[in-house]
N, C-alpha and C. Protein backbone atom coordinates (compact mmCIF):
# COMPACT_ATOMS: atom_id res chain seq x y z
N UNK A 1 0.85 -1.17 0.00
CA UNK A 1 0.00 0.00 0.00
C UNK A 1 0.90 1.24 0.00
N UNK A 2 0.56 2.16 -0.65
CA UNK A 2 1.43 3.22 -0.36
C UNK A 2 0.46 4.48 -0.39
N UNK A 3 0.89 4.84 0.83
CA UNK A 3 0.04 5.67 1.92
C UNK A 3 0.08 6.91 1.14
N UNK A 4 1.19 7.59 0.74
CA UNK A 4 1.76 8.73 0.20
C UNK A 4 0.85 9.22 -1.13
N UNK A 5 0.84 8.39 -1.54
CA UNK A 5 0.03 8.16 -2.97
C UNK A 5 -1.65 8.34 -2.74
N UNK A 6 -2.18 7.83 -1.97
CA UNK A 6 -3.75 7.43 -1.86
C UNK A 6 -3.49 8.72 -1.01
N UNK A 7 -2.97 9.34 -0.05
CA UNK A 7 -3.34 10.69 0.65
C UNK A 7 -3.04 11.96 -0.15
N UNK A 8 -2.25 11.59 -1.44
CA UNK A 8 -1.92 12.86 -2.39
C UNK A 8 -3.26 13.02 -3.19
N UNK A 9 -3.96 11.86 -3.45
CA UNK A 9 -5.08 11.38 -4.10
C UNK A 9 -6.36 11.84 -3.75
N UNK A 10 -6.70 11.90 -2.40
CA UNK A 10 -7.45 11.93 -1.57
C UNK A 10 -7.76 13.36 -1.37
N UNK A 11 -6.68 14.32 -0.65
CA UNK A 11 -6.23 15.27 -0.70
C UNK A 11 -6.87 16.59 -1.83
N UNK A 12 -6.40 15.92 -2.97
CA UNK A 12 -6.65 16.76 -4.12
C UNK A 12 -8.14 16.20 -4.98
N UNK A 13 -8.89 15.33 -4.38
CA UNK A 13 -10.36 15.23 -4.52
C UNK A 13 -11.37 15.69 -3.89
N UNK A 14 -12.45 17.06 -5.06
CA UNK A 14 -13.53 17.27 -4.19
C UNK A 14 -14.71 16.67 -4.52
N UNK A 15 -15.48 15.56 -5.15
CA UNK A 15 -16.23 14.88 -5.48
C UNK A 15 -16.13 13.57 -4.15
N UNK A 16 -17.43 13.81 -3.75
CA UNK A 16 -17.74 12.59 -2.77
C UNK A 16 -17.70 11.34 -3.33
N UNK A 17 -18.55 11.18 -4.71
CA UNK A 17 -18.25 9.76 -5.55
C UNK A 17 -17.08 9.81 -5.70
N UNK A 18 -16.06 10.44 -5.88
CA UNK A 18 -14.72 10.17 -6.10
C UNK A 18 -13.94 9.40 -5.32
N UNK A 19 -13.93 10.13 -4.75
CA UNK A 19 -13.06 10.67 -3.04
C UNK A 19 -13.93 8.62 -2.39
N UNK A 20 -15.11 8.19 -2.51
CA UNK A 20 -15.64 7.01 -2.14
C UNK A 20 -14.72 6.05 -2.96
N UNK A 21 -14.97 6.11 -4.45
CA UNK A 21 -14.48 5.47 -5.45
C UNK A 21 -12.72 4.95 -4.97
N UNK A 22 -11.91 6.17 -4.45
CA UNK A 22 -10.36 5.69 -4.26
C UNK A 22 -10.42 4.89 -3.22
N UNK A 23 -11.33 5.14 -1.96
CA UNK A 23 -11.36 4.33 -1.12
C UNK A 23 -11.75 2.85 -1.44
N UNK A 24 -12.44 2.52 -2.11
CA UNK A 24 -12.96 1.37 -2.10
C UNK A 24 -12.03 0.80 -3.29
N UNK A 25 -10.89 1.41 -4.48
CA UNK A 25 -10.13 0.73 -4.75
C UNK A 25 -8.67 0.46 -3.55
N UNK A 26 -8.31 1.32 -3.04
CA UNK A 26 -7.80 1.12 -1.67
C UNK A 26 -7.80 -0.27 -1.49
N UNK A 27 -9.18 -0.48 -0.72
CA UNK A 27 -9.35 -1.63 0.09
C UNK A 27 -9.77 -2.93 -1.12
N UNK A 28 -9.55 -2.38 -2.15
CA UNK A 28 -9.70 -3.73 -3.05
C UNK A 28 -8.13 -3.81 -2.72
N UNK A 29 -7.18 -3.14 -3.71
CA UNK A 29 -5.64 -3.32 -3.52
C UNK A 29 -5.10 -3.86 -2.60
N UNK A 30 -5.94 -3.67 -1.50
CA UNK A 30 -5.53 -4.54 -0.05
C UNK A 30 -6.02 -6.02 -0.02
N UNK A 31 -6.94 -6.19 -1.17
CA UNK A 31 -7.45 -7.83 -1.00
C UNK A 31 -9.29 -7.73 -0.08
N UNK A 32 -9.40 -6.60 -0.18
CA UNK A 32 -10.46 -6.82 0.55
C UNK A 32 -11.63 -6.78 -0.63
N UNK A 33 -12.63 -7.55 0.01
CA UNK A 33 -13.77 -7.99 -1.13
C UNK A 33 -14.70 -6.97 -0.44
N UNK A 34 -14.97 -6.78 0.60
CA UNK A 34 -16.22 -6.44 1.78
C UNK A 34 -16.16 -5.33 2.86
N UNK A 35 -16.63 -4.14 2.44
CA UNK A 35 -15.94 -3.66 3.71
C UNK A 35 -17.59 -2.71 4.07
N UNK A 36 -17.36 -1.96 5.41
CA UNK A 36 -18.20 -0.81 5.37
C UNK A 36 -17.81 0.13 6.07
N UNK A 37 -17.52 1.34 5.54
CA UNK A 37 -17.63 2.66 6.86
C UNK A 37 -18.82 3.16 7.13
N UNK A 38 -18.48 2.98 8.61
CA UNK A 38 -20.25 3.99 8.61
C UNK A 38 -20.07 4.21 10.22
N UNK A 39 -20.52 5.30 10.97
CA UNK A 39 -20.57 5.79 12.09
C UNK A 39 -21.52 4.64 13.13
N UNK A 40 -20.73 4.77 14.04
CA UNK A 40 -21.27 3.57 15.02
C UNK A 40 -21.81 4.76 16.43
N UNK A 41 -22.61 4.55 16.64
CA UNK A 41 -23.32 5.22 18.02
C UNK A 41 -22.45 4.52 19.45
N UNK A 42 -23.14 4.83 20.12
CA UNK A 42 -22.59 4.46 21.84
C UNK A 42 -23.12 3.38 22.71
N UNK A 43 -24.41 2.78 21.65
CA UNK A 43 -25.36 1.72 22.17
C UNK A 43 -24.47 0.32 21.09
N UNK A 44 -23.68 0.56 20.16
CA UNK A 44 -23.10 -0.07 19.38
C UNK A 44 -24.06 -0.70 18.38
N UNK A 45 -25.19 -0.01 17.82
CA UNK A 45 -26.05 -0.12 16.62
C UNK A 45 -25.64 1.00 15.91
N UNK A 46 -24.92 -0.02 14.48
CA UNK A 46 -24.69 1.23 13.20
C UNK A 46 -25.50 2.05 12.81
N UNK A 47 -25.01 3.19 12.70
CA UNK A 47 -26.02 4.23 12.31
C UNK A 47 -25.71 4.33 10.74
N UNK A 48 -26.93 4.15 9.76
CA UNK A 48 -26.72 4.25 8.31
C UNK A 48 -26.56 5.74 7.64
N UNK A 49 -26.13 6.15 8.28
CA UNK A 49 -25.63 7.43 7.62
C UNK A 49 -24.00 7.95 7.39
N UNK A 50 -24.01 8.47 6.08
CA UNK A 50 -22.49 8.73 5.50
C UNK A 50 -21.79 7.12 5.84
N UNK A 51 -22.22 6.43 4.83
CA UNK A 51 -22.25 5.06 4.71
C UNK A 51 -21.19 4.51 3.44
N UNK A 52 -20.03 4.08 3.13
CA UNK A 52 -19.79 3.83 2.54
C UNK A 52 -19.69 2.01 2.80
N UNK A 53 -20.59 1.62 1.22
CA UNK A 53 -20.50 -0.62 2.31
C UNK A 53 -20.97 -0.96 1.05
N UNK A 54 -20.39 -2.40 0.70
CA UNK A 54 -19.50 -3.26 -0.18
C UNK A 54 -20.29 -4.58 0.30
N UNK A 55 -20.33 -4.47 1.82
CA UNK A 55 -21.58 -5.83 2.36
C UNK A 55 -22.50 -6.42 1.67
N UNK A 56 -23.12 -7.87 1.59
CA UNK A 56 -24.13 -8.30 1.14
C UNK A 56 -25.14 -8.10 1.86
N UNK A 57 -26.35 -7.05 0.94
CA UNK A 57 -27.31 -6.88 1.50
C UNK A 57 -27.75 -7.82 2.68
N UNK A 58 -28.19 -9.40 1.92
CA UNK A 58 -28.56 -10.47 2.65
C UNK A 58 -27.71 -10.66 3.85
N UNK A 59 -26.37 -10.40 4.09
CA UNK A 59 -25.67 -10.56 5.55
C UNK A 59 -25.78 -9.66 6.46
N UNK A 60 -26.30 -8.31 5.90
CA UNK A 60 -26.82 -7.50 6.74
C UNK A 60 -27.55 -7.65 7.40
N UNK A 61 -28.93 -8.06 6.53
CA UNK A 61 -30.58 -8.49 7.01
C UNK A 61 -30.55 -9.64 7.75
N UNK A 62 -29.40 -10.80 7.73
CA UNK A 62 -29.40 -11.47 8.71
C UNK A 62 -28.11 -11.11 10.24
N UNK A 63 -27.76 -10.19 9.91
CA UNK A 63 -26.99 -9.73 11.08
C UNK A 63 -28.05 -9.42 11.84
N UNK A 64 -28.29 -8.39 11.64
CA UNK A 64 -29.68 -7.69 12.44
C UNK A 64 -30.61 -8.46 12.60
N UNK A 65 -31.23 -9.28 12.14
CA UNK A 65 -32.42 -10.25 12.59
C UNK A 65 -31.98 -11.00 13.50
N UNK A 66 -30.63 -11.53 13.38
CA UNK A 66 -30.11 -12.38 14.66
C UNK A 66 -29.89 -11.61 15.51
N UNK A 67 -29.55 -10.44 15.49
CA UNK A 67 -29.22 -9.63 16.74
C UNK A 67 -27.95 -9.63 16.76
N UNK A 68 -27.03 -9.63 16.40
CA UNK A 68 -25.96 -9.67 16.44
C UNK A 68 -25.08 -8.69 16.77
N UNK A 69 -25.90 -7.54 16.16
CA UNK A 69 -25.22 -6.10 16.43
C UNK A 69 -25.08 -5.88 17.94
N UNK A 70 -26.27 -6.92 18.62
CA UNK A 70 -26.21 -6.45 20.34
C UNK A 70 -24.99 -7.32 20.87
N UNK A 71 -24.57 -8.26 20.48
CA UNK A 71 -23.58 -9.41 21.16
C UNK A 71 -22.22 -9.14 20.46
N UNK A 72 -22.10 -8.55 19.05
CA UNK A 72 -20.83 -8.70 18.62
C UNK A 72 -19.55 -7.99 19.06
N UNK A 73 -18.77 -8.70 19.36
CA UNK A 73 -17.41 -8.50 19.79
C UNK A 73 -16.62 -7.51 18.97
N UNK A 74 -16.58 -7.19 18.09
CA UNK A 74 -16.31 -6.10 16.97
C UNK A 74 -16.98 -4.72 17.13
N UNK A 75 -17.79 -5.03 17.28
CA UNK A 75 -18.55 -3.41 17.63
C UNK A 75 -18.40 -3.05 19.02
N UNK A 76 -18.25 -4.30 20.03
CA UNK A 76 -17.61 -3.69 21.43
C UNK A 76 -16.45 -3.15 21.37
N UNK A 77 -15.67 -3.67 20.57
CA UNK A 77 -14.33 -3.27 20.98
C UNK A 77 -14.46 -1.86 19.93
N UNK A 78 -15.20 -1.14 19.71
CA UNK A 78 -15.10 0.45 19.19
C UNK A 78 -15.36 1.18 20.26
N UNK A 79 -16.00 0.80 21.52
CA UNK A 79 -16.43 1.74 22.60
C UNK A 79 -14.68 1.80 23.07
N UNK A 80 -14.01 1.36 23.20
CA UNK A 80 -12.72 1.59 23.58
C UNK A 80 -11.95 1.41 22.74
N UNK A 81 -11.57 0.65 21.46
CA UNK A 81 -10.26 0.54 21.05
C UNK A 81 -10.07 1.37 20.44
N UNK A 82 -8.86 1.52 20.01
CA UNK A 82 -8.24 2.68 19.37
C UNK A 82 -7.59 2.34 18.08
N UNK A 83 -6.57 0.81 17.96
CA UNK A 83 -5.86 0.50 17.16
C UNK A 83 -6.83 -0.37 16.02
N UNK A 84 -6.12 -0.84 15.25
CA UNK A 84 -6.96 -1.69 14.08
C UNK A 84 -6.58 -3.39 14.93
N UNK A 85 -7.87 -3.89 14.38
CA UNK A 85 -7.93 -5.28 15.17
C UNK A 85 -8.54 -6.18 14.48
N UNK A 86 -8.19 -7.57 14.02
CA UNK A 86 -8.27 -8.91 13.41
C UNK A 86 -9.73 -9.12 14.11
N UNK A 87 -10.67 -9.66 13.71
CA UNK A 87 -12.12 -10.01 14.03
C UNK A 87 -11.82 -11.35 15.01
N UNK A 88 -10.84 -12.36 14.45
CA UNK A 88 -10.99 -13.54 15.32
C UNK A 88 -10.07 -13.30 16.59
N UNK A 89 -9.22 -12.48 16.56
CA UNK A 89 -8.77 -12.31 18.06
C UNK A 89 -9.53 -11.69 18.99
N UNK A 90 -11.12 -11.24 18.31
CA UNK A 90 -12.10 -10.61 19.29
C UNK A 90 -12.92 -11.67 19.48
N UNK A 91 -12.77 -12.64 18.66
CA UNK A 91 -13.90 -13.28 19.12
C UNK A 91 -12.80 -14.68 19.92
N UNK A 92 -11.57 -14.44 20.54
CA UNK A 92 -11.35 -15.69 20.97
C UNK A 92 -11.53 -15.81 22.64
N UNK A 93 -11.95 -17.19 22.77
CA UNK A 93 -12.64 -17.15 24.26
C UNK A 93 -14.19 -16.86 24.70
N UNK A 94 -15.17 -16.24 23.39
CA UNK A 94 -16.81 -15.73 23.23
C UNK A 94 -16.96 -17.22 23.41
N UNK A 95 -18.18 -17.11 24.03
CA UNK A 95 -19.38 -18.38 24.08
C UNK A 95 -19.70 -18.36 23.10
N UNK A 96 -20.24 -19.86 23.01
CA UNK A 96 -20.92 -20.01 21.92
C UNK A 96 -21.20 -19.73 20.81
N UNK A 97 -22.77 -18.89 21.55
CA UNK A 97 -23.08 -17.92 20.92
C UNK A 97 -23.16 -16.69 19.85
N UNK A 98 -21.75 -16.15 20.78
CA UNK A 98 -21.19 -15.17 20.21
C UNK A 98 -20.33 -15.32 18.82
N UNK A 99 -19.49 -16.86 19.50
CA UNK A 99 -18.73 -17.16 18.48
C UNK A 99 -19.99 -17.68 17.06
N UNK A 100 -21.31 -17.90 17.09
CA UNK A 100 -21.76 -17.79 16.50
C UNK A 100 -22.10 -17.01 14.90
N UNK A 101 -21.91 -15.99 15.43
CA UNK A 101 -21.58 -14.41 14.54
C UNK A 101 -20.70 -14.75 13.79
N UNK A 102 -19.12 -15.33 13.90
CA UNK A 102 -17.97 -15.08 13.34
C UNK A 102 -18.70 -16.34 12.08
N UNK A 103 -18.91 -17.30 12.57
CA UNK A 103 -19.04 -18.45 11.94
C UNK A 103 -20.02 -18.10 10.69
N UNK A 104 -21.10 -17.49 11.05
CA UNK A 104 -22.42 -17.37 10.38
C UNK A 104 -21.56 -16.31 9.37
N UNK A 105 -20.64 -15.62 9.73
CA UNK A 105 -20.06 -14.01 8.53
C UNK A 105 -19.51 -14.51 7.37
N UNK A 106 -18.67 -16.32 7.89
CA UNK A 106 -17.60 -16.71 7.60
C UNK A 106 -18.38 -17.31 6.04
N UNK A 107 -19.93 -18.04 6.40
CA UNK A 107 -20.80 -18.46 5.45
C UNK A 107 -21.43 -17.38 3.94
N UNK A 108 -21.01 -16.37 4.89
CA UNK A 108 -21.12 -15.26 3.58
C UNK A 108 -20.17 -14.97 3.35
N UNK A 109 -19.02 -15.41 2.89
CA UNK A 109 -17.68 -14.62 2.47
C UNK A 109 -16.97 -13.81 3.47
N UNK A 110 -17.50 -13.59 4.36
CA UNK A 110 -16.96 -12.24 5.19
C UNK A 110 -15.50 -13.08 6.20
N UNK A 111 -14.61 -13.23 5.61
CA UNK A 111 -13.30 -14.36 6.21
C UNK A 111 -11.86 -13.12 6.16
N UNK A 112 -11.42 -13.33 7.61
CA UNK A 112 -10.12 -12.59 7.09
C UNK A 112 -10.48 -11.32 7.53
N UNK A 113 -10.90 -10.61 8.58
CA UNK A 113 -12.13 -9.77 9.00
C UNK A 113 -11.42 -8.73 9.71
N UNK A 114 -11.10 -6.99 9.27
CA UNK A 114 -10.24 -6.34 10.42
C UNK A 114 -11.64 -5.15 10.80
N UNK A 115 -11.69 -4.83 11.96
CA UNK A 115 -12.29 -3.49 12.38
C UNK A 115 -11.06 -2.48 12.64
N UNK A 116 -11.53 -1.27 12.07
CA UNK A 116 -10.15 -0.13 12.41
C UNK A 116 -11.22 0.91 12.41
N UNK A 117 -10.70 1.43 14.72
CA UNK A 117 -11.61 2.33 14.86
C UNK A 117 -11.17 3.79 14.23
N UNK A 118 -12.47 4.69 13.94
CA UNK A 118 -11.60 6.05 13.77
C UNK A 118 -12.38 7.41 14.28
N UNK A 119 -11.60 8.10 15.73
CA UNK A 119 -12.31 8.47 16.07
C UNK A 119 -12.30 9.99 15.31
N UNK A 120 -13.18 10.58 15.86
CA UNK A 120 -13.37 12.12 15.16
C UNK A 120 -14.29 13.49 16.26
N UNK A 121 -14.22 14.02 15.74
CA UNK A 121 -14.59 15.45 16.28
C UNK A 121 -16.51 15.20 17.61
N UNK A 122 -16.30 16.09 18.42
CA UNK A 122 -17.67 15.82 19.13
C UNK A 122 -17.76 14.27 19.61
N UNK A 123 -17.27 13.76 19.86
CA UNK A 123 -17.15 12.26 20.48
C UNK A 123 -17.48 11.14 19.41
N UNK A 124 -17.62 11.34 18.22
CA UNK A 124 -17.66 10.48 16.84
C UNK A 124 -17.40 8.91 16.64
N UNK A 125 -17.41 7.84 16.73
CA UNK A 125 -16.99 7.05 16.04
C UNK A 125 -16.86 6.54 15.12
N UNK A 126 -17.05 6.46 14.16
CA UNK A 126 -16.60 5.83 12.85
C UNK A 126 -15.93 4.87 12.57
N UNK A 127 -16.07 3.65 11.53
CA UNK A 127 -15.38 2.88 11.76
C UNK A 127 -15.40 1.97 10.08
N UNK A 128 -14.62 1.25 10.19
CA UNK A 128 -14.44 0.83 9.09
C UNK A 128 -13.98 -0.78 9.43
N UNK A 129 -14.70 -1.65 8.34
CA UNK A 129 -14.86 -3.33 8.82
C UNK A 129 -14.44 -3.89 7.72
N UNK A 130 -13.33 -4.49 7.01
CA UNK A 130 -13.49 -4.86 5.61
C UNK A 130 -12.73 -6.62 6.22
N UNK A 131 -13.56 -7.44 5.20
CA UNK A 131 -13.48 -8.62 5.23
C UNK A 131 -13.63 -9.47 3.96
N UNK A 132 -12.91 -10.61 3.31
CA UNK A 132 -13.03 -11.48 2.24
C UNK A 132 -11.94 -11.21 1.66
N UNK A 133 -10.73 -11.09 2.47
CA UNK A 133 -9.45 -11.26 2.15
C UNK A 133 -9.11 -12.69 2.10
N UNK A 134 -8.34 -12.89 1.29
CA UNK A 134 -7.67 -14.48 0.84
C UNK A 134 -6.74 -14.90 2.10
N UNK A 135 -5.97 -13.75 2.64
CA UNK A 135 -5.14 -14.04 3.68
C UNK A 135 -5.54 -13.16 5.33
N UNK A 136 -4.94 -13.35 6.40
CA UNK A 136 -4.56 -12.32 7.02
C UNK A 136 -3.54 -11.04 6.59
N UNK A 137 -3.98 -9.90 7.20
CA UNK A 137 -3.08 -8.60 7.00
C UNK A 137 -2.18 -8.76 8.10
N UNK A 138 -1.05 -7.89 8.12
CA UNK A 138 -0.10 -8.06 8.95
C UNK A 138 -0.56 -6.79 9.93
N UNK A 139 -0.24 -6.71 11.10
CA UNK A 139 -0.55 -5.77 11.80
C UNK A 139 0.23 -4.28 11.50
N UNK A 140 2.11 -4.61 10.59
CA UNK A 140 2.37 -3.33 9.88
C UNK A 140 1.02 -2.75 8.90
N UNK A 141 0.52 -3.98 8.22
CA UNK A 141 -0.02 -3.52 7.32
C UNK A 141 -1.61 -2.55 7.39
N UNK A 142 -1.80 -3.21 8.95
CA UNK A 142 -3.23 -2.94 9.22
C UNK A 142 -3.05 -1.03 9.90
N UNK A 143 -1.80 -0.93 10.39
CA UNK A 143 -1.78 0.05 11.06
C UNK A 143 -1.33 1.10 9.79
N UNK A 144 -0.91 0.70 8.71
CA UNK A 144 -0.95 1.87 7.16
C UNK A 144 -2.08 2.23 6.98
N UNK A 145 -3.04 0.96 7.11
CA UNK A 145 -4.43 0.97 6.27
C UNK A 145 -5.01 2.01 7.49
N UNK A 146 -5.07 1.85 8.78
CA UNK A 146 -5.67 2.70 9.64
C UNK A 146 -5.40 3.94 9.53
N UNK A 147 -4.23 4.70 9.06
CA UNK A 147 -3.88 5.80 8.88
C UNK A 147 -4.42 6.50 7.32
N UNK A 148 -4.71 5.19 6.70
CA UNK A 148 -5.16 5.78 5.22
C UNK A 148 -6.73 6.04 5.42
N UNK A 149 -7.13 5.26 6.66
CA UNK A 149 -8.42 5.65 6.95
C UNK A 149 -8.86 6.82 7.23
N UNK A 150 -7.67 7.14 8.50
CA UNK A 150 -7.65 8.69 8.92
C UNK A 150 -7.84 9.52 7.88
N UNK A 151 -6.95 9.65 6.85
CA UNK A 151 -7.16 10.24 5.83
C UNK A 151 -8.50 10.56 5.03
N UNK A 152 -9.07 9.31 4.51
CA UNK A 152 -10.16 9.43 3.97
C UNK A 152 -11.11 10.15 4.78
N UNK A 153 -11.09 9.54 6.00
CA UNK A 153 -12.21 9.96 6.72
C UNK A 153 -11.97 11.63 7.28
N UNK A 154 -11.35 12.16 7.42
CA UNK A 154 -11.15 13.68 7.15
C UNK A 154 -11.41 14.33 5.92
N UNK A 155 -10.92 13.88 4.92
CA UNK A 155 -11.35 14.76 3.87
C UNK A 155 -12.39 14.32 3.34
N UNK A 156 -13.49 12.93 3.89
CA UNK A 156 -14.78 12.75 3.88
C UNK A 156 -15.56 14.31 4.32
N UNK A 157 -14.87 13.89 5.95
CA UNK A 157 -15.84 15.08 6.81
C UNK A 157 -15.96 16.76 6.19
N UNK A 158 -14.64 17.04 5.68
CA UNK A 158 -14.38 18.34 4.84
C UNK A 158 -15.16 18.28 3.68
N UNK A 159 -15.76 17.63 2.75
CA UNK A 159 -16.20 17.61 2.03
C UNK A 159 -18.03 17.59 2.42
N UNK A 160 -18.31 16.82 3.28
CA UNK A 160 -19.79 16.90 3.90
C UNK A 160 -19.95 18.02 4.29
N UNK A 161 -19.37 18.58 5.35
CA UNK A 161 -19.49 20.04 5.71
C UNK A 161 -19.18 20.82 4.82
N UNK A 162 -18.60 21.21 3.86
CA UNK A 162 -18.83 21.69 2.56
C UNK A 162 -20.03 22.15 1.91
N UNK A 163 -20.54 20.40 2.06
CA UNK A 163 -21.99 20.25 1.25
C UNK A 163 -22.87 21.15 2.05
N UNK A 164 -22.74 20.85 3.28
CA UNK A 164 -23.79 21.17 3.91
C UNK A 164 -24.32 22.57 4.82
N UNK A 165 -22.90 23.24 4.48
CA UNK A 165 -22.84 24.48 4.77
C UNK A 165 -23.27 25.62 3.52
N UNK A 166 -22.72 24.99 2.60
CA UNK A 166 -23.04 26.00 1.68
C UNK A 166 -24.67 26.34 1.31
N UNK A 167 -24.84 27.84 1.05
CA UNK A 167 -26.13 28.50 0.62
C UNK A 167 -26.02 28.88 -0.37
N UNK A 168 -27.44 28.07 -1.24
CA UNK A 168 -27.61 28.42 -2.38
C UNK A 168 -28.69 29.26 -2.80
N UNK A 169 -28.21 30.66 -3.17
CA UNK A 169 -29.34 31.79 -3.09
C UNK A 169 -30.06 31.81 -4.47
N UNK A 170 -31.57 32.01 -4.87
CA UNK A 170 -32.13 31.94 -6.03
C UNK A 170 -31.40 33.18 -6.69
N UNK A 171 -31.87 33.09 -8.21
CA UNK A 171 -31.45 34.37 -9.00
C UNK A 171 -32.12 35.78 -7.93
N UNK A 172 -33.37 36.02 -7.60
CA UNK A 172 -33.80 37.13 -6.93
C UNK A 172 -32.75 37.34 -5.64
N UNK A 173 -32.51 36.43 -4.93
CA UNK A 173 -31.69 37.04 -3.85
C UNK A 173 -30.27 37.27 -4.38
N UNK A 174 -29.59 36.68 -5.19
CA UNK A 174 -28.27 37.30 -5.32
C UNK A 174 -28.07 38.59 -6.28
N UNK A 175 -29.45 38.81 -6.82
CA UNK A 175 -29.36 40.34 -7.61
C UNK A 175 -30.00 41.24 -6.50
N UNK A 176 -30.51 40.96 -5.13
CA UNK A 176 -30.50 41.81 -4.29
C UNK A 176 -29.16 42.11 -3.27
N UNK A 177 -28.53 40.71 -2.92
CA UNK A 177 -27.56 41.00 -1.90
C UNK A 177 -26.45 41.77 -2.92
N UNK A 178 -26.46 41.71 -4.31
CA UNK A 178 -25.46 42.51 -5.35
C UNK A 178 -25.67 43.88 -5.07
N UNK A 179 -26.76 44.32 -4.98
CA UNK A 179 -27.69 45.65 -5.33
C UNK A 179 -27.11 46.63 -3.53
N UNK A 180 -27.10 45.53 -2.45
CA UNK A 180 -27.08 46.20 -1.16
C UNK A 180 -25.89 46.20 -1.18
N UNK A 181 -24.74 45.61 -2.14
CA UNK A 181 -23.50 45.72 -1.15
C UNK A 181 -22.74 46.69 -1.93
């Protein structure tokens, strides 16, 4: 991966489809088939907004029907972790149960599984899950990819607030605010 490159990239993109588009070749280049960013709340149910996800619909609809989002070991470890982390070293030692989840992800492709938290402004979490890698990542490798996250996910946020700040005045108001100033 080369970090230098995808943040020069990143950097100098103001298109949200874009700026999505490098990311998700990113995490192909990395081997990943599956991934999703998307802001995680404090109850540890994803919130679908400013969503970027690669997921199978169908593994979604059965995440959530099983409940999974309430038991999974991956979304706990965002209330505290900080670093990027392998899915099966969270789930080693879970009951059953729990270990349930990994097994059932494993049936949809989802194998090879990292969460990398990323935090942000106003107490934020965000986070990013990509899985259906052929191999494990190395933990050098996971801690590049976490920093390329950082990246994205800043000049995500610069670009939303962008959107969402800007005012767009009809023809009548900007031939008046012309006229007063």
């Amino acid at each position: 991966m080369e970090l230098y490159r995808f943040s020069e990239k990143v950097q100098l993109t103001d298109a949200l489809s874009d700026l999505d588009s490098h990311f998700t070749q990113l995490l192909s280049d990395c081997g990943y088939k599956y991934f999703t960013y998307a802001q995680i709340n404090s109850y540890g149910a994803t919130l679908y907004r400013n969503v970027v996800n690669t997921v199978p619909s169908e593994w979604l609809g059965y995440y959530f029907e099983q409940g999974y989002h309430l038991i999974d070991p991956v979304i706990e470890y965002l209330a505290s972790g900080v670093t990027a982390e392998r899915w099966d070293r969270l789930f080693l030692g879970a009951p059953p149960e729990v270990e349930k989840c990994l097994l059932d992800a494993e049936k949809f492709g989802l194998i090879n599984g990292i969460i990398i938290p990323i935090r942000g402004g106003s107490q934020e979490t965000y986070s990013l899950s990509a899985s259906g890698r052929s191999g494990r990542m190395s933990f050098e490798d996971m801690c590049e990819l976490q920093a390329a996250c950082m990246v994205f996910h800043d000049r995500r946020r610069t670009l939303l607030n962008a959107d969402s700040s800007s005012v767009r005045l009809t023809k009548k108001q900007t031939e008046y605010l012309t006229k007063v100033a």
